[in-house]
Protein backbone atom coordinates (compact mmCIF):
# COMPACT_ATOMS: atom_id res chain seq x y z
CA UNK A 1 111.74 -32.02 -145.94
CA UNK A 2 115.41 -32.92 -144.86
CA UNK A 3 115.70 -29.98 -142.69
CA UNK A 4 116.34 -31.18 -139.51
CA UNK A 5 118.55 -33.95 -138.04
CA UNK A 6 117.58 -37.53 -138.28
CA UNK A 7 118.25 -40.10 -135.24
CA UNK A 8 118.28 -43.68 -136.27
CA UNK A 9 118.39 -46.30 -133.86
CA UNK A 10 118.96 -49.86 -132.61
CA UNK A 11 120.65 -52.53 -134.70
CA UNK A 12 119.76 -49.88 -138.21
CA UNK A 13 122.13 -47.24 -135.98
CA UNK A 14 124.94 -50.49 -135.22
CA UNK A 15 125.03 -51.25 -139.04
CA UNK A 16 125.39 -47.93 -140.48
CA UNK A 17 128.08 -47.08 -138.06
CA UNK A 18 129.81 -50.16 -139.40
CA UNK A 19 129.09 -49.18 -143.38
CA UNK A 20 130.46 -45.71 -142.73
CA UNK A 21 134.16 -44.71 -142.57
CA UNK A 22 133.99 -41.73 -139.96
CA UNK A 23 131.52 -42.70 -137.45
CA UNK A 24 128.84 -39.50 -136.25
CA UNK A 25 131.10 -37.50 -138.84
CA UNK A 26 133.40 -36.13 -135.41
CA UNK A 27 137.20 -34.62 -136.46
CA UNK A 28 139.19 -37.52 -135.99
CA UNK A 29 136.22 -40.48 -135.50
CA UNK A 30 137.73 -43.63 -137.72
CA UNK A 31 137.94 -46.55 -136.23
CA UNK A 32 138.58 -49.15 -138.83
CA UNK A 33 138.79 -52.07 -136.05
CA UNK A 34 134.45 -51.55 -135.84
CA UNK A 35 134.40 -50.43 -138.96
CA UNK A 36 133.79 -51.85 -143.03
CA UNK A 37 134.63 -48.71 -143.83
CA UNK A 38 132.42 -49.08 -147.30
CA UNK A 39 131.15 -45.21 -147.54
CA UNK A 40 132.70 -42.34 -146.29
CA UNK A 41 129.99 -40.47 -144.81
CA UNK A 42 126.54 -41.31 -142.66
CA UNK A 43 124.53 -39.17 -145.47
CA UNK A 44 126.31 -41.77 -148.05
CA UNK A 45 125.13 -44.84 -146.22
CA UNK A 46 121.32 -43.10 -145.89
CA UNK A 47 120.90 -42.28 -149.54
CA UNK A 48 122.06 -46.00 -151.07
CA UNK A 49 120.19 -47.30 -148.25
CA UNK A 50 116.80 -45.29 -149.69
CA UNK A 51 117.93 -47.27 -153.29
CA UNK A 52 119.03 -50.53 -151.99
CA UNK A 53 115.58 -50.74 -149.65
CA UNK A 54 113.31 -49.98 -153.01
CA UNK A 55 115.30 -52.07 -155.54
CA UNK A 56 114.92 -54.92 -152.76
CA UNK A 57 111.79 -54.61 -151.95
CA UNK A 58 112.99 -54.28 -148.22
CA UNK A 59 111.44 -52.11 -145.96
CA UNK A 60 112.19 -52.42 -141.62
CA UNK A 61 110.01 -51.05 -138.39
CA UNK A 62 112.54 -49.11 -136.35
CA UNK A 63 114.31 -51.18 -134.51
CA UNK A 64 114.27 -49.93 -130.22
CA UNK A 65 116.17 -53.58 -129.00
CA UNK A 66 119.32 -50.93 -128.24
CA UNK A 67 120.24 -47.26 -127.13
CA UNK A 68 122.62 -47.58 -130.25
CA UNK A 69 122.07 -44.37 -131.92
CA UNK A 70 123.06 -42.28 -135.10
CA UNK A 71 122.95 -39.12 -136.03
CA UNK A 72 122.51 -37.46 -139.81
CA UNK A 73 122.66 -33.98 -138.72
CA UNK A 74 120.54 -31.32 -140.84
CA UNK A 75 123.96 -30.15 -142.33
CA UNK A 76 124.71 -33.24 -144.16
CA UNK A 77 121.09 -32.86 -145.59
CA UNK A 78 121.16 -29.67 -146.56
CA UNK A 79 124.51 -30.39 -148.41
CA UNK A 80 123.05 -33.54 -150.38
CA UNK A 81 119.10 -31.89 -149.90
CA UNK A 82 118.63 -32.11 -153.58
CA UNK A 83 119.26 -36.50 -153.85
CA UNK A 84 117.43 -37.16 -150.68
CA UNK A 85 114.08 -34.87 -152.51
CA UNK A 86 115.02 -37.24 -155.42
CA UNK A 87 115.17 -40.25 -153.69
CA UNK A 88 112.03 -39.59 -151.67
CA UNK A 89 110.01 -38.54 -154.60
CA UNK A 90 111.39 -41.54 -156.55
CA UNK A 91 110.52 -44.58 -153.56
CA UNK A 92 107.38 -42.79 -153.75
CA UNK A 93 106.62 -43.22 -156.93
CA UNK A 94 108.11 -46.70 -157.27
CA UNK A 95 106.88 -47.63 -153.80
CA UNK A 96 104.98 -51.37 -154.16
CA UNK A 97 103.75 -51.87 -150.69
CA UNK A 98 100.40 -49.59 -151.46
CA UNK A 99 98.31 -50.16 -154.63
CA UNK A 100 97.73 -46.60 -155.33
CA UNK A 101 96.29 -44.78 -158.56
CA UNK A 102 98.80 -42.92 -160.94
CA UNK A 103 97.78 -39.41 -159.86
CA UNK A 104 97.76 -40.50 -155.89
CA UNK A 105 101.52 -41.70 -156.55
CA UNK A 106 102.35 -38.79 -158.33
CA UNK A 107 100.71 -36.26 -155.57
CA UNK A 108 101.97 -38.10 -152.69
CA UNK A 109 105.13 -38.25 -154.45
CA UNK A 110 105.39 -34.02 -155.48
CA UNK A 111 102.76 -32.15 -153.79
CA UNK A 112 102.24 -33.36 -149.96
CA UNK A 113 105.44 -32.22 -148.95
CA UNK A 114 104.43 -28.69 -149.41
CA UNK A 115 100.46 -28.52 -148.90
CA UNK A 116 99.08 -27.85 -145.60
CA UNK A 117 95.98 -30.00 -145.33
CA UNK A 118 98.28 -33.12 -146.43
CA UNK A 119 101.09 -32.52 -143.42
CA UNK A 120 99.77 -36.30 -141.86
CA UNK A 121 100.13 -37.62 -145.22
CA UNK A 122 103.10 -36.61 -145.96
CA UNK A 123 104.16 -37.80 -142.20
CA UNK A 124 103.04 -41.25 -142.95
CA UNK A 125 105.03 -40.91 -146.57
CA UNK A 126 108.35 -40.02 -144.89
CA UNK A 127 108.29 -43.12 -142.52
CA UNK A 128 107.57 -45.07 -145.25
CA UNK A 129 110.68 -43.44 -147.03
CA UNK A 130 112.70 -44.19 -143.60
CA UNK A 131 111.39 -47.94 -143.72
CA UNK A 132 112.83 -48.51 -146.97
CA UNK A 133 116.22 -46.72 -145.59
CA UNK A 134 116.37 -48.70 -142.75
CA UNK A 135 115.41 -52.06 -144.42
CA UNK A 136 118.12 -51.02 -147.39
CA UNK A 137 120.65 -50.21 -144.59
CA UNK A 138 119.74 -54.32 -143.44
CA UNK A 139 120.45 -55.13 -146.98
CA UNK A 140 123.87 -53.81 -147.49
CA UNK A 141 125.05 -54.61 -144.08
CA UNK A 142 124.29 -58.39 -145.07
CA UNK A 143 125.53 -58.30 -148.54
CA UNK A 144 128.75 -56.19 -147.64
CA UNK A 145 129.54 -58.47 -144.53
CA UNK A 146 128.90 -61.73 -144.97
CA UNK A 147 131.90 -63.79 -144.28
CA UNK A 148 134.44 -61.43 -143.90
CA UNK A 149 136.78 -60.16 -141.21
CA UNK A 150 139.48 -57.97 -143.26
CA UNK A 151 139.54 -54.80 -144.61
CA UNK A 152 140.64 -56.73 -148.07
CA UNK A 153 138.03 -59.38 -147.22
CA UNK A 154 135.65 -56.44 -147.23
CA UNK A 155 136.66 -54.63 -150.72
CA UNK A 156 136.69 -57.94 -152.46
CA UNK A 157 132.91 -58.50 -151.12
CA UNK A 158 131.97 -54.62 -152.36
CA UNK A 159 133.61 -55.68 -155.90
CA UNK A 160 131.62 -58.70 -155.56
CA UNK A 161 128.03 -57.30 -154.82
CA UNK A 162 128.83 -54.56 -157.11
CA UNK A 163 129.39 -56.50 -160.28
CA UNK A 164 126.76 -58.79 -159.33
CA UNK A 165 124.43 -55.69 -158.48
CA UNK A 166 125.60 -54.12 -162.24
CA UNK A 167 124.62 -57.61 -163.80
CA UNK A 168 121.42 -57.74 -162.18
CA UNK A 169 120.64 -53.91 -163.41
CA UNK A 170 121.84 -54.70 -166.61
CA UNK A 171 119.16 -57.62 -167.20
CA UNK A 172 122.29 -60.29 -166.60
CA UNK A 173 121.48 -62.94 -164.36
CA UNK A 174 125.07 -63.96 -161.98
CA UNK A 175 124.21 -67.60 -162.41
CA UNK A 176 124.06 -67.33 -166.59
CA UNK A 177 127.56 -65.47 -166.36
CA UNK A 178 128.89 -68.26 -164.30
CA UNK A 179 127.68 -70.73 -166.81
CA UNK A 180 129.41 -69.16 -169.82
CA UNK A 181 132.86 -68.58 -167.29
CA UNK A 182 132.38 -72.44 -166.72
CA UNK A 183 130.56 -73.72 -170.40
């Protein structure tokens, strides 16, 4: 699990190129005029992605309308291996698109990955994993993007879904915080 390198593709590959700050991770690769420029690294965009996709509800079929492609190369899993296991074995727990029993979440969730008679399984877990990756990676690009076109346009708009994001965590709705800024 997170072993080898990960290709993702289409418009999913054209929006975390534009989250990252050093597109495919190559010496020198920063081109802020195609890029938000929001997370440093490809890994970074993949792992909030996994979170933003579950706390959304948001999952997305890979996307084949372009050759756009991106790489997360095994050596950016290896050095974060221990979050992505947490990440997959926490969507799987928390996943709601199946209606499966406590001990089914927790097996699918800590013991597929490693037993041999479960290697389709676990298959069918990880692209359910990627689906809520790709679908998060949807969800930032929109919330990070809309209406802006400056690199200070952008940083306001990551304050903005941030605190709003915090709020929301935090059991505070944006709309009652509003009403006591305004009441």
């Amino acid at each position: 699990m997170f072993e080898n390198d990960y290709n993702i593709t289409g418009k999913h590959a054209s929006y975390l190129k534009f989250l990252a700050a050093k597109n495919s991770g190559a010496k020198g690769a920063d081109d802020s005029s195609t890029s938000a420029r929001i997370f440093e690294r490809y890994i970074d965009v993949y792992m909030n992605a996994a979170i933003w996709g579950l706390l959304y509800e948001r999952t997305a079929p890979r996307d084949t309308t372009s050759d756009d492609r991106a790489r997360i190369y095994a050596d950016a899993y290896a050095t974060e291996r221990e979050n992505c296991v947490f990440l997959y074995r926490m969507v799987m727990l928390l996943d709601k698109t199946t209606t499966l029993e406590p001990t089914v979440r927790v097996d699918r969730s800590f013991r597929y990955d490693v037993q041999e008679d479960k290697k389709e399984e676990f298959a069918a877990n990880m692209d359910l994993f990627h689906s809520y990756v790709r679908g998060g990676i949807e969800e930032m690009y929109e919330q990070f993007t809309d209406g802006c076109s400056t690199r200070d346009d952008y940083m306001n708009k990551v304050y903005e879904v941030l605190t709003t994001f915090r709020q929301e965590i935090a059991g505070l709705s944006y709309e009652d915080e509003l009403a006591k800024l305004i009441g």
